[in-house]
Protein backbone atom coordinates (compact mmCIF):
# COMPACT_ATOMS: atom_id res chain seq x y z
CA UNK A 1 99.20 -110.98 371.52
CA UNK A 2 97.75 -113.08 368.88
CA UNK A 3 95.15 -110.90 367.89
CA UNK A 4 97.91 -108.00 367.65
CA UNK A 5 99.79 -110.35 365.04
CA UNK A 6 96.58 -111.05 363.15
CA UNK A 7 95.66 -107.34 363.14
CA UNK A 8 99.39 -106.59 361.94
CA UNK A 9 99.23 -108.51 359.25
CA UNK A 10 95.87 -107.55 357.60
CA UNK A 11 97.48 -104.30 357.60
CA UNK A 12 100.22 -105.57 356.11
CA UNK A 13 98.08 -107.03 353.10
CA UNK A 14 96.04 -104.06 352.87
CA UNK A 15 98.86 -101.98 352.63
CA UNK A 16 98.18 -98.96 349.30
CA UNK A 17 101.47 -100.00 347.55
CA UNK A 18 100.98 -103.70 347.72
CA UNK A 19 97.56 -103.00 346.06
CA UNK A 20 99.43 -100.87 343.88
CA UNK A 21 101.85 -103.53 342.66
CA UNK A 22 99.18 -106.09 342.59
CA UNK A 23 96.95 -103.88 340.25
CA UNK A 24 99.08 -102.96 338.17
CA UNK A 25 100.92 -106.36 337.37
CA UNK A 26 96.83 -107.90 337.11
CA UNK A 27 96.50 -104.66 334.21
CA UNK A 28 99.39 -105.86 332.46
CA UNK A 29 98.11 -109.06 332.72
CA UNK A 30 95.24 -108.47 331.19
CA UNK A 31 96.57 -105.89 328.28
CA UNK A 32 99.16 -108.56 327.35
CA UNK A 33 95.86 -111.01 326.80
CA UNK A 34 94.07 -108.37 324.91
CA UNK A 35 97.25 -107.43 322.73
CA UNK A 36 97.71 -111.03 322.14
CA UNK A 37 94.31 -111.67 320.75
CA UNK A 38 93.81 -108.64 318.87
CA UNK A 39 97.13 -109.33 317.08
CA UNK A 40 95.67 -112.73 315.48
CA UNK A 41 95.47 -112.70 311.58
CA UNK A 42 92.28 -113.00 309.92
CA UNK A 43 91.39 -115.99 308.53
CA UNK A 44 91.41 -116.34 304.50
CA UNK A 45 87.70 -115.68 303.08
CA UNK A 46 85.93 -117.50 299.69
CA UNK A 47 85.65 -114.92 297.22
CA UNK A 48 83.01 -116.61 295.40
CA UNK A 49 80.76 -116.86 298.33
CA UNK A 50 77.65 -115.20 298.26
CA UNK A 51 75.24 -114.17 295.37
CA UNK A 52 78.23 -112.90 293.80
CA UNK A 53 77.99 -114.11 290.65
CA UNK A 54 74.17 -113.10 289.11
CA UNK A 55 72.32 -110.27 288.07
CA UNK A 56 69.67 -108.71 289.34
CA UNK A 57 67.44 -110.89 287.51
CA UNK A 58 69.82 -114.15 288.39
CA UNK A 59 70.37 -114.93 284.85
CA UNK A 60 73.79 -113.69 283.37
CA UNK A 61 77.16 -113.57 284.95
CA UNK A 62 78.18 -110.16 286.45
CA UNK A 63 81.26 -109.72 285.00
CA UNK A 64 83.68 -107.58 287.77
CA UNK A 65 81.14 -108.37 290.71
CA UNK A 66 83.38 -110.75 292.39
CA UNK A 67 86.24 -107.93 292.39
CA UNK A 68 84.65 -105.21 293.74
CA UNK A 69 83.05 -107.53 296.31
CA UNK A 70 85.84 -108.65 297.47
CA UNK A 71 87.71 -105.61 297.63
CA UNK A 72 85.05 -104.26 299.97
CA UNK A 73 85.15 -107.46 301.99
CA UNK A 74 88.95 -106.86 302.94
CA UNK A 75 88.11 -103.31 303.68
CA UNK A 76 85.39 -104.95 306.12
CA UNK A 77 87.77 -107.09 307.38
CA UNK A 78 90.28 -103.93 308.41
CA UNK A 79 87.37 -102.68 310.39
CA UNK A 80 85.44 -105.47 312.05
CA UNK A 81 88.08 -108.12 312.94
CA UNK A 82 89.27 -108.45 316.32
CA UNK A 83 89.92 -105.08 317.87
CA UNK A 84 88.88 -103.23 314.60
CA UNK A 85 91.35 -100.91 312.76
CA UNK A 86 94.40 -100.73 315.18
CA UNK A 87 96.48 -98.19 313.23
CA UNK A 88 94.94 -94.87 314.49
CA UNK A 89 94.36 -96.01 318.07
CA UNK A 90 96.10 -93.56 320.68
CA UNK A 91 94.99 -95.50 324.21
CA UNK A 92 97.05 -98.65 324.78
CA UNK A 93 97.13 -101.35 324.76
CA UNK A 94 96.64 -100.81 320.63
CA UNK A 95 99.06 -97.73 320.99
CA UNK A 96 102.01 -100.12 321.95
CA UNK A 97 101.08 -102.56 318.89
CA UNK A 98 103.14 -102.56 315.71
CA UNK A 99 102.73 -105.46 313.93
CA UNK A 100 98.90 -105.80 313.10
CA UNK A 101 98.96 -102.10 311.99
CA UNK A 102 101.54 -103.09 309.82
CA UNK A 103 99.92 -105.74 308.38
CA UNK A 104 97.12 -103.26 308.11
CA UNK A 105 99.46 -101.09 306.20
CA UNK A 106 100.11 -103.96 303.87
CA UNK A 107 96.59 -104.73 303.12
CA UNK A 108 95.17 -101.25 302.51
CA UNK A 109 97.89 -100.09 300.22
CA UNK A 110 96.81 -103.61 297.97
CA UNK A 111 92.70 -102.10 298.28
CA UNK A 112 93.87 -97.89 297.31
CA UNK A 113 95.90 -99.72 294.14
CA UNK A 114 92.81 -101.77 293.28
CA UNK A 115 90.40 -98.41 294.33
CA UNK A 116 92.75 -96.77 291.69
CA UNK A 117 92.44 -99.17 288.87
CA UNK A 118 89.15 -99.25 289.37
CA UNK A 119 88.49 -95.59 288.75
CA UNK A 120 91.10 -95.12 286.03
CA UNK A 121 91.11 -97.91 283.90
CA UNK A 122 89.14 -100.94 284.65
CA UNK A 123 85.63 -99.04 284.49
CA UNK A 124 86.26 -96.97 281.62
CA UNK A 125 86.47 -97.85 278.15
CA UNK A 126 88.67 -95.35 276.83
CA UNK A 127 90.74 -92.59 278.05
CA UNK A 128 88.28 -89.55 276.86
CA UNK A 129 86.00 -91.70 278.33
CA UNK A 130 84.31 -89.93 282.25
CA UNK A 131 85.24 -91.90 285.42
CA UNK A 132 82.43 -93.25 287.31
CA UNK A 133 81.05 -91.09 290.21
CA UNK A 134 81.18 -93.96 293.14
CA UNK A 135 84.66 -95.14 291.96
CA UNK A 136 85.86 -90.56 292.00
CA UNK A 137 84.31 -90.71 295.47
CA UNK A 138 85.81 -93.90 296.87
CA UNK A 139 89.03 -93.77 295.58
CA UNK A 140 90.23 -90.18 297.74
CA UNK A 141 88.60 -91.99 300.88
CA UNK A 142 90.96 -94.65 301.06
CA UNK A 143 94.01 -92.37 300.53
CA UNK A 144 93.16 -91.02 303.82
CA UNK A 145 96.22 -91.40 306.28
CA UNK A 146 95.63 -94.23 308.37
CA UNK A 147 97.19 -92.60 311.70
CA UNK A 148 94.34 -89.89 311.35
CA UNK A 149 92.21 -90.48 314.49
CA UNK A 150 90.23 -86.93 314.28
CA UNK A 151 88.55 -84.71 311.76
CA UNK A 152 88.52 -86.95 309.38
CA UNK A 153 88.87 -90.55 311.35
CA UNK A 154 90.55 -93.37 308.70
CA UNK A 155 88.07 -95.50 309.89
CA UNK A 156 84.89 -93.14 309.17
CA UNK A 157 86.32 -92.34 305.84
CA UNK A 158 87.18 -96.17 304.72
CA UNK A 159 83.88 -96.40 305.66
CA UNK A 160 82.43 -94.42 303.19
CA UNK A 161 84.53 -95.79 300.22
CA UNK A 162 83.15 -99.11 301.15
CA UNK A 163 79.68 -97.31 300.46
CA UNK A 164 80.56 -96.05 297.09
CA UNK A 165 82.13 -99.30 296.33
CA UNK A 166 79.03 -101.02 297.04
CA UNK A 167 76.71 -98.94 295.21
CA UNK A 168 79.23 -99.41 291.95
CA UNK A 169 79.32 -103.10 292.89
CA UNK A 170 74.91 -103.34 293.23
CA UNK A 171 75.29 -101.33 289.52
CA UNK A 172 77.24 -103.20 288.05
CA UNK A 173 74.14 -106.38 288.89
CA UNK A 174 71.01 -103.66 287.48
CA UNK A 175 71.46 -104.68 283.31
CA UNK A 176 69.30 -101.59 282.71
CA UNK A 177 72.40 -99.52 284.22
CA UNK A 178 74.93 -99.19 281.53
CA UNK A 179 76.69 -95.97 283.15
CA UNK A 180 78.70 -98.38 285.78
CA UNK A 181 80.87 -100.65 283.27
CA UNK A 182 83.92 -103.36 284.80
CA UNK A 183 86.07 -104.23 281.62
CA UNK A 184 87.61 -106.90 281.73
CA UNK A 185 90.20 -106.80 279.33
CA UNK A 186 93.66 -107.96 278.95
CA UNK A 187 95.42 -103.78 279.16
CA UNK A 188 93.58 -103.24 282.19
CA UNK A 189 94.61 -106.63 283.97
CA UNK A 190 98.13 -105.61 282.45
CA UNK A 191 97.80 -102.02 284.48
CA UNK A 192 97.43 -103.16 287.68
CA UNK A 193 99.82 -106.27 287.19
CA UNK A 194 102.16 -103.98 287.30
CA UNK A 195 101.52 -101.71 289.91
CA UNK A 196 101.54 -104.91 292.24
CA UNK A 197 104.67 -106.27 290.85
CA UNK A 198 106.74 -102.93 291.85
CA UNK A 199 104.89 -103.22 295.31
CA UNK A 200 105.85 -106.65 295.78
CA UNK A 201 109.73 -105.93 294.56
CA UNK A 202 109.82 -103.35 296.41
CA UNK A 203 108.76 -105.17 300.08
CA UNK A 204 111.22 -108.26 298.86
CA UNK A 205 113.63 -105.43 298.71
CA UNK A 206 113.26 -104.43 302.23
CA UNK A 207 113.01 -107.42 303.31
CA UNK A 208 116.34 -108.71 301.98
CA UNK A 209 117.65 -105.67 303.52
CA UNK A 210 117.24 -107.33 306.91
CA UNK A 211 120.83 -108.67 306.76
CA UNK A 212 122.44 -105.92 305.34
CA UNK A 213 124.17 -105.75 302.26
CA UNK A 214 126.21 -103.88 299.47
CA UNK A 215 124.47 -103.07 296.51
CA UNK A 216 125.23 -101.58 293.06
CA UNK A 217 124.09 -98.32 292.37
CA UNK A 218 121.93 -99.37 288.98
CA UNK A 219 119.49 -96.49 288.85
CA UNK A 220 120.16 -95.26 285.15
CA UNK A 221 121.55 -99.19 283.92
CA UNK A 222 120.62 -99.84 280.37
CA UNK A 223 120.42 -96.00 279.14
CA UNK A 224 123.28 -94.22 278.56
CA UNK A 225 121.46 -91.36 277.84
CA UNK A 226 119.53 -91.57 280.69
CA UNK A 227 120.23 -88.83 283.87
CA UNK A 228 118.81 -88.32 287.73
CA UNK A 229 118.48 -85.13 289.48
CA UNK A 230 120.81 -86.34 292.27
CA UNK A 231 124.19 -87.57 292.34
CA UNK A 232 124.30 -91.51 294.17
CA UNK A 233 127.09 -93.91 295.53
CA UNK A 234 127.87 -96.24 292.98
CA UNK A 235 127.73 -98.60 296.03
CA UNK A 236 125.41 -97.94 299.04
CA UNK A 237 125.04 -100.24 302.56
CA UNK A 238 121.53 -101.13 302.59
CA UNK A 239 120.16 -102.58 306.32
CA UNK A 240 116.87 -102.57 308.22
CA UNK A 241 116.85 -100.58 311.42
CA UNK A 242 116.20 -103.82 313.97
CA UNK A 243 112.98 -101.82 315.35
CA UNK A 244 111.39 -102.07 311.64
CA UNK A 245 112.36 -105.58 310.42
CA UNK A 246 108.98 -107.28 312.03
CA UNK A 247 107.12 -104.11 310.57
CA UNK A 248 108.60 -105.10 307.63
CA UNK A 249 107.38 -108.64 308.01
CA UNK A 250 103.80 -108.31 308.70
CA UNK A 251 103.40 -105.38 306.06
CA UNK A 252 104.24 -107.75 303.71
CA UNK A 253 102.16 -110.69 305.01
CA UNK A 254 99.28 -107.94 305.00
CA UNK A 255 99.81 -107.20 301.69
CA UNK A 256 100.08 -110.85 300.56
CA UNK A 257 96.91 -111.44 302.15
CA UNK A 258 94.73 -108.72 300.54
CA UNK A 259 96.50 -109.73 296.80
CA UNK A 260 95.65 -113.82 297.51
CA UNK A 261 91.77 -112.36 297.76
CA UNK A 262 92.25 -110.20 294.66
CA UNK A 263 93.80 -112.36 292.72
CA UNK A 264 91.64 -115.45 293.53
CA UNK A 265 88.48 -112.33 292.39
CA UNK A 266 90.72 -111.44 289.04
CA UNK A 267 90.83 -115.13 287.75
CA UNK A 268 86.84 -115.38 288.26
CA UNK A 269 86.21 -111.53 286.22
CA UNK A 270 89.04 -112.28 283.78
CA UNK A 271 88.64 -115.78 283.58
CA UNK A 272 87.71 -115.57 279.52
CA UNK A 273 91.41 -113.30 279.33
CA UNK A 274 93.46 -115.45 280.84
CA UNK A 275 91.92 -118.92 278.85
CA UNK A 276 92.59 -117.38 275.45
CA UNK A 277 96.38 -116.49 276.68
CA UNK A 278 96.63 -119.68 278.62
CA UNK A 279 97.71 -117.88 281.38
CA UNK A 280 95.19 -119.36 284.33
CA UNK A 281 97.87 -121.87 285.25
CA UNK A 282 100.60 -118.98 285.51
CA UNK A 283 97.78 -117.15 287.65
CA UNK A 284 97.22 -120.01 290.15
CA UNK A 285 100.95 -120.70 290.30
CA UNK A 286 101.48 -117.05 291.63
CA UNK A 287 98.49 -117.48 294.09
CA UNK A 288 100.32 -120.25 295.36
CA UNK A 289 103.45 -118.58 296.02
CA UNK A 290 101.90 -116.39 297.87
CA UNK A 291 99.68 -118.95 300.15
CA UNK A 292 102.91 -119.65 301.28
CA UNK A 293 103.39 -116.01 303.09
CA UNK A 294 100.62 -116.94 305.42
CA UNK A 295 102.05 -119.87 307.42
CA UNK A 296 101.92 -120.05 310.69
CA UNK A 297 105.07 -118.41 313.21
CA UNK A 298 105.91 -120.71 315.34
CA UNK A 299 108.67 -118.71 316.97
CA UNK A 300 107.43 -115.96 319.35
CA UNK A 301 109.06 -112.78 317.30
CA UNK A 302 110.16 -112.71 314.01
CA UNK A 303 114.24 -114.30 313.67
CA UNK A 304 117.07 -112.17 312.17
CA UNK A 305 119.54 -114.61 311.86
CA UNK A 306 122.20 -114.29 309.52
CA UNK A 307 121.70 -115.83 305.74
CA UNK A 308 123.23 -119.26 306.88
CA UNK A 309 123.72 -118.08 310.18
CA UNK A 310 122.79 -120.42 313.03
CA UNK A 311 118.64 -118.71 313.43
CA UNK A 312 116.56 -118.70 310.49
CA UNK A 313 115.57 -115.32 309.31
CA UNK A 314 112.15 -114.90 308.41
CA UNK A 315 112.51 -112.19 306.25
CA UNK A 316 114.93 -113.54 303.50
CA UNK A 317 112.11 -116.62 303.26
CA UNK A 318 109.50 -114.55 303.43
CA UNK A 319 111.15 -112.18 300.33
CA UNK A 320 112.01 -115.87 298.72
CA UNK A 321 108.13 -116.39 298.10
CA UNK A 322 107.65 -113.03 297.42
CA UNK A 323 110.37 -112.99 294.70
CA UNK A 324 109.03 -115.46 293.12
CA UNK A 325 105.42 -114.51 293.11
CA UNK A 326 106.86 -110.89 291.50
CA UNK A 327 108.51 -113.18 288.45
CA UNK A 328 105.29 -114.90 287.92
CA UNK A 329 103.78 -112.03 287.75
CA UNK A 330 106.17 -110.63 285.05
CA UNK A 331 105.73 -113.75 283.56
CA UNK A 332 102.06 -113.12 283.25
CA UNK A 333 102.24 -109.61 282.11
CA UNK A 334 104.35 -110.62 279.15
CA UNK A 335 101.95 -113.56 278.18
CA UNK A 336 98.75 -111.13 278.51
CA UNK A 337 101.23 -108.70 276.22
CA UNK A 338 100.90 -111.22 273.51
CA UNK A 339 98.35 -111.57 270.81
């Protein structure tokens, strides 16, 4: 009788759908660890590390080397850190992820606007002037969409750009090269100041959004000449769908990251700009507005609370250090304006 029992019940634990259930809850398991680790943040990176700052020969400064360098770094980092490039993935556990694509969003839209500078105004002198070849090659490869997984893979062709931004970064060291140029002058900083200052209003804008609000229609304020091919509210309901507001969070913390890097790179290249304006300190002040993006969640999903609601809301502060950062940079753009 007893060995009837015992038989029974290693039957019992042998039974197909126990296994089943047992399997599948060890899987989840297991994803949920993987999903958790590849969802950590990298770490911020020294721009200045490196031979980044000599010629070939070691004996001048390479002015635009620490730039380019790091621009290429952040597109290493999209790559190589934990998990690699998550965006395009179609096998889960990646394929469930939002958030880390998002903040991959964030950061690769920051390296196409630099890629674009690049090609059309920081390495050319003049605008008859002819682009450089790496920068033409690069700067397509990065506009590839990031969801492309196939014929042509993001990842393949942000690898490539990171090749022609190298060899324009290793010409820009060879003194006997004087077809790959980096000027560093105050127009050009001004360019892409303010492509980065309507990318940063326009995330503290969606942010904000994450309560809901009514705003005033002021498309066409401060022309009264001034027309729009479609009619608008004079007052539209702006909110977040709830399923975007974290996407919304961790694009922007993405993005913050990459500008911290760039910025940190613009006030070595430009450093001789931004003395003669006195505008280092207004540089370093924005830098530090934006540090303050990348502290640490201590809260397992990103809050919605209401404004003075009861929960915090981690947008509105997050778009509070973002504003802020966007004024600077205004700030900035008017001082390097001045003679």
């Amino acid at each position: 009788m007893n060995e009837q029992v015992k038989a029974s019940r290693e039957n019992a634990f042998f039974n197909p759908i126990k296994l089943i259930i047992i399997g599948l809850v060890a899987l989840f398991v297991i994803l949920y660890g993987v999903t958790v680790y590849w969802s950590i943040e990298p770490d911020m990176f020294n721009v200045q590390s490196e031979q980044s700052t000599k010629s070939a020969d070691n004996k001048e400064f390479v002015v635009g080397y620490t730039t380019v360098n790091t621009t290429i770094r952040i597109v290493d980092t999209l790559l190589n850190k934990q998990g690699g490039f998550l965006s395009n993935d179609i096998i889960p556990p990646s394929l469930f992820m939002d958030n880390m694509p998002a903040w991959e969003y964030g950061a690769l839209v920051q390296v196409r606007d630099m890629a674009n500078t690049l090609r059309n105004h920081i390495s050319r002198s003049q605008s008859q002037s002819l682009e450089n070849v790496n920068l033409k090659e690069a700067e397509p490869l990065f506009n590839i969409d990031r969801l492309s997984w196939i014929w042509p893979e993001a990842e393949a062709s942000y690898a490539s750009g990171v090749e022609q931004l190298t060899a324009y970064r290793d010409n820009l060291k060879d003194s006997q090269n004087s077809g790959a140029q980096f000027y560093a002058r105050a127009d050009n900083l001004r360019v892409w100041l303010e492509v980065v200052e309507k990318r940063l209003g326009s995330l503290s804008q969606r942010l904000t959004a994450s309560v809901g609000q009514e705003r005033l229609n002021t498309d066409l304020a401060g022309d009264t000449a001034a027309e729009q091919s479609t009619a608008t509210q004079d007052q539209v309901m702006v909110k977040t769908p709830w399923l975007l507001i974290d996407d919304n969070f961790y694009e922007t913390r993405g993005a913050c990251w990459a500008l911290i890097h760039l910025l940190k790179a613009i006030e070595v290249d430009f450093a001789n700009v931004l003395a003669k304006k006195n505008a280092t300190v207004s540089l370093r002040q924005i830098i530090r507005e934006l540090e303050s993006t990348q502290t640490s969640i201590w809260t397992p999903m990103v809050l919605n609370g209401d404004g003075f609601g009861f929960l915090a809301n981690h947008s509105l502060v997050m778009a509070s250090y973002v504003s802020r950062a966007n004024a600077a940079i205004i700030d900035l753009r008017e001082l390097l304006k001045q003679g």
